[in-house]
C-alpha atoms as a PDB file:
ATOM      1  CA  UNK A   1      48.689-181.321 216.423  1.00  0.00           C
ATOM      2  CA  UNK A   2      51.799-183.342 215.172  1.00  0.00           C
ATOM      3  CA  UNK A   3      52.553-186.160 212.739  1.00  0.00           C
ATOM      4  CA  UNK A   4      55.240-188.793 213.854  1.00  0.00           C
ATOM      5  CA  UNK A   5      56.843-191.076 211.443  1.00  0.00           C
ATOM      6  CA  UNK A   6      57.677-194.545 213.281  1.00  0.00           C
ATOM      7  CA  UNK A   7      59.498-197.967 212.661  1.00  0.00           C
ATOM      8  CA  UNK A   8      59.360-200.559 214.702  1.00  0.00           C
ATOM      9  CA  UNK A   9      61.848-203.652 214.846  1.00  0.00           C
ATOM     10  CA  UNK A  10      61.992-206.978 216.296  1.00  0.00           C
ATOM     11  CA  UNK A  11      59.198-209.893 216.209  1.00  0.00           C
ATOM     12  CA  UNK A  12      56.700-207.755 214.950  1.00  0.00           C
ATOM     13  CA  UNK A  13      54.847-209.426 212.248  1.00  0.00           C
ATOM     14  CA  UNK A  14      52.739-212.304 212.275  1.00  0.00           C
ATOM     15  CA  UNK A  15      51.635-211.374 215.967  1.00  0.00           C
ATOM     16  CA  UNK A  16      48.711-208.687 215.012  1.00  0.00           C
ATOM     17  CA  UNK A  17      50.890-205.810 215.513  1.00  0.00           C
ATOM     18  CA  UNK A  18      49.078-203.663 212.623  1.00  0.00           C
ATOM     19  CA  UNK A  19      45.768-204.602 214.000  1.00  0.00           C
ATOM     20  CA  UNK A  20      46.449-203.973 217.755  1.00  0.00           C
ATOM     21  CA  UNK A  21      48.343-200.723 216.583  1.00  0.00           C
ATOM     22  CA  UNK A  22      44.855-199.556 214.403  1.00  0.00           C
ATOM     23  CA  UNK A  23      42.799-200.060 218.042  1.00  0.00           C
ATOM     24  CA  UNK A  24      45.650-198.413 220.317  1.00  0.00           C
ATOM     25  CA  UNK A  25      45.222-195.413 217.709  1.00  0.00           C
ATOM     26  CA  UNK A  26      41.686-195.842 217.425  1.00  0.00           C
ATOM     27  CA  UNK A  27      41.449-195.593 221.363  1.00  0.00           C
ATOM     28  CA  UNK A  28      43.818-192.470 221.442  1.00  0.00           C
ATOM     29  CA  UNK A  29      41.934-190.787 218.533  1.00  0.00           C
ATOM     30  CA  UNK A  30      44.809-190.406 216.527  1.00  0.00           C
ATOM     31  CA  UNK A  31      44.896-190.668 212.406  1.00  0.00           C
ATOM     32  CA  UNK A  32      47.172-191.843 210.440  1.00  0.00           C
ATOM     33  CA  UNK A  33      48.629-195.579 208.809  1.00  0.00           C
ATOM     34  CA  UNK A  34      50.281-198.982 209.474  1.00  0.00           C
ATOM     35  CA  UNK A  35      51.901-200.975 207.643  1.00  0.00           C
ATOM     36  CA  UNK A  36      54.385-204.325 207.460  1.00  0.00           C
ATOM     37  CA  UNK A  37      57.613-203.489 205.377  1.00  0.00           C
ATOM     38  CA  UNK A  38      59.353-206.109 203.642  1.00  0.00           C
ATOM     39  CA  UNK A  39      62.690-206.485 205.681  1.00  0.00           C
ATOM     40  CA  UNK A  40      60.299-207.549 208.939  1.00  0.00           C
ATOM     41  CA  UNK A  41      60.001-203.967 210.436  1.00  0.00           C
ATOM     42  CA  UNK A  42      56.612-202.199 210.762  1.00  0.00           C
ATOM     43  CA  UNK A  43      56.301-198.406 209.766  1.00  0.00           C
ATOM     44  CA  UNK A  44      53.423-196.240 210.176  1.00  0.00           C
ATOM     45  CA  UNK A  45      52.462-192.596 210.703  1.00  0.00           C
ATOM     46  CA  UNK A  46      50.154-190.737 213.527  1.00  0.00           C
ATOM     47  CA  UNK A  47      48.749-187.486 213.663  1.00  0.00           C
ATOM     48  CA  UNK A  48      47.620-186.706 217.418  1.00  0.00           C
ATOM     49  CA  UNK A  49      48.025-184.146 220.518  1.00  0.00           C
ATOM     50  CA  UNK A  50      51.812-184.268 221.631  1.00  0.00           C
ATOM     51  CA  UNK A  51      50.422-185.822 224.989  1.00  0.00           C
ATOM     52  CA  UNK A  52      48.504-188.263 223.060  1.00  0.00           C
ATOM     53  CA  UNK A  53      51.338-189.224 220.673  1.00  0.00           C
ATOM     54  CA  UNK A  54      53.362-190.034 224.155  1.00  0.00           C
ATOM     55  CA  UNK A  55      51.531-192.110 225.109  1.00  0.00           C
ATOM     56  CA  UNK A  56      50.924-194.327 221.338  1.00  0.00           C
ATOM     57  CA  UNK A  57      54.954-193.932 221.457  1.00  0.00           C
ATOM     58  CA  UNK A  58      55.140-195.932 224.960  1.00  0.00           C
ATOM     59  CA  UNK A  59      52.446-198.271 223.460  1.00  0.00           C
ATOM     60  CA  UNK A  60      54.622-198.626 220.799  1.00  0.00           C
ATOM     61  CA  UNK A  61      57.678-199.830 222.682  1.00  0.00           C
ATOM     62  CA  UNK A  62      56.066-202.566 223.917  1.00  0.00           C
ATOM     63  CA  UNK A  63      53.725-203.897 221.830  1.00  0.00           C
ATOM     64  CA  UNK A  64      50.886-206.393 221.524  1.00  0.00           C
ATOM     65  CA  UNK A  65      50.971-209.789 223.576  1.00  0.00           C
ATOM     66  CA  UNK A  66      52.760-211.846 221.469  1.00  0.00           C
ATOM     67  CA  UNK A  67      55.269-209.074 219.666  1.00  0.00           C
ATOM     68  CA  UNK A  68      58.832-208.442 220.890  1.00  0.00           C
ATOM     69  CA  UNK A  69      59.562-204.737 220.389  1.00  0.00           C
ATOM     70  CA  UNK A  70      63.549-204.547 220.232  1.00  0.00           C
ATOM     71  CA  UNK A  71      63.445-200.716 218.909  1.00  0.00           C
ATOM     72  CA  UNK A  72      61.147-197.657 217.932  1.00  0.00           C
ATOM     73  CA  UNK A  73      62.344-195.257 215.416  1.00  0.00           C
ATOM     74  CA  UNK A  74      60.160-191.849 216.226  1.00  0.00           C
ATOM     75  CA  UNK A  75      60.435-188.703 214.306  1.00  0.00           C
ATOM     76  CA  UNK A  76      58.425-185.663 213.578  1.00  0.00           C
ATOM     77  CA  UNK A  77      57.604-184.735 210.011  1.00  0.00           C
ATOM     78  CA  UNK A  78      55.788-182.731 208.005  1.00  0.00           C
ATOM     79  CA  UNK A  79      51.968-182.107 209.678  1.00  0.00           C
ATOM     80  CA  UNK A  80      49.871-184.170 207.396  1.00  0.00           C
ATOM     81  CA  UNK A  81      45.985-184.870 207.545  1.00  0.00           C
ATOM     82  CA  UNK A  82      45.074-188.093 207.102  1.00  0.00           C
ATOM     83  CA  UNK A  83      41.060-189.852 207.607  1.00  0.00           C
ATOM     84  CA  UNK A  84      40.950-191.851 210.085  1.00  0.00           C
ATOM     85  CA  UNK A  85      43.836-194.666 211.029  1.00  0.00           C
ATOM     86  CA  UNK A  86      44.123-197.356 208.648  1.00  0.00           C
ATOM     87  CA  UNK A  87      46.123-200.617 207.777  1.00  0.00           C
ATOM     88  CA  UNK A  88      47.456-200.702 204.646  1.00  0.00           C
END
């Protein structure tokens, strides 16, 4: 197990990017947190298999319907435990 920190930019809020990024996680079983940030980006954290966080990475890149990913930020930090995946 691994925890990813992520930021993603582009037209990502306003188009249920938190919420469709809880049930991706949700799906994958990962833990971990979403949330908007106030310059427009989205940042969150997962906690997951490294095949697992793969694929919630490529997820990531594109996006829900109605977002337009232009960029992923994706790093690996310090192994955290978190309950569930949440919005926050």
């Amino acid at each position: 197990m691994k925890t990813m920190h992520f930021i993603v930019a582009g037209r990502v809020q306003g188009v249920w990017f938190r919420a469709s990024t809880k049930r991706q996680a949700d799906a994958f079983g990962l833990s971990g947190w979403v949330r908007n940030l106030r310059d427009g980006r989205v940042e969150g954290m997962a906690r997951g298999t490294d095949a697992v966080l793969a694929e919630f990475h490529r997820w990531l890149q594109r996006g829900p319907e109605h977002a337009r990913v232009l960029g992923v930020e994706w790093a690996e930090v310090a192994d955290a435990d978190f309950d569930g995946f949440s919005i926050r």
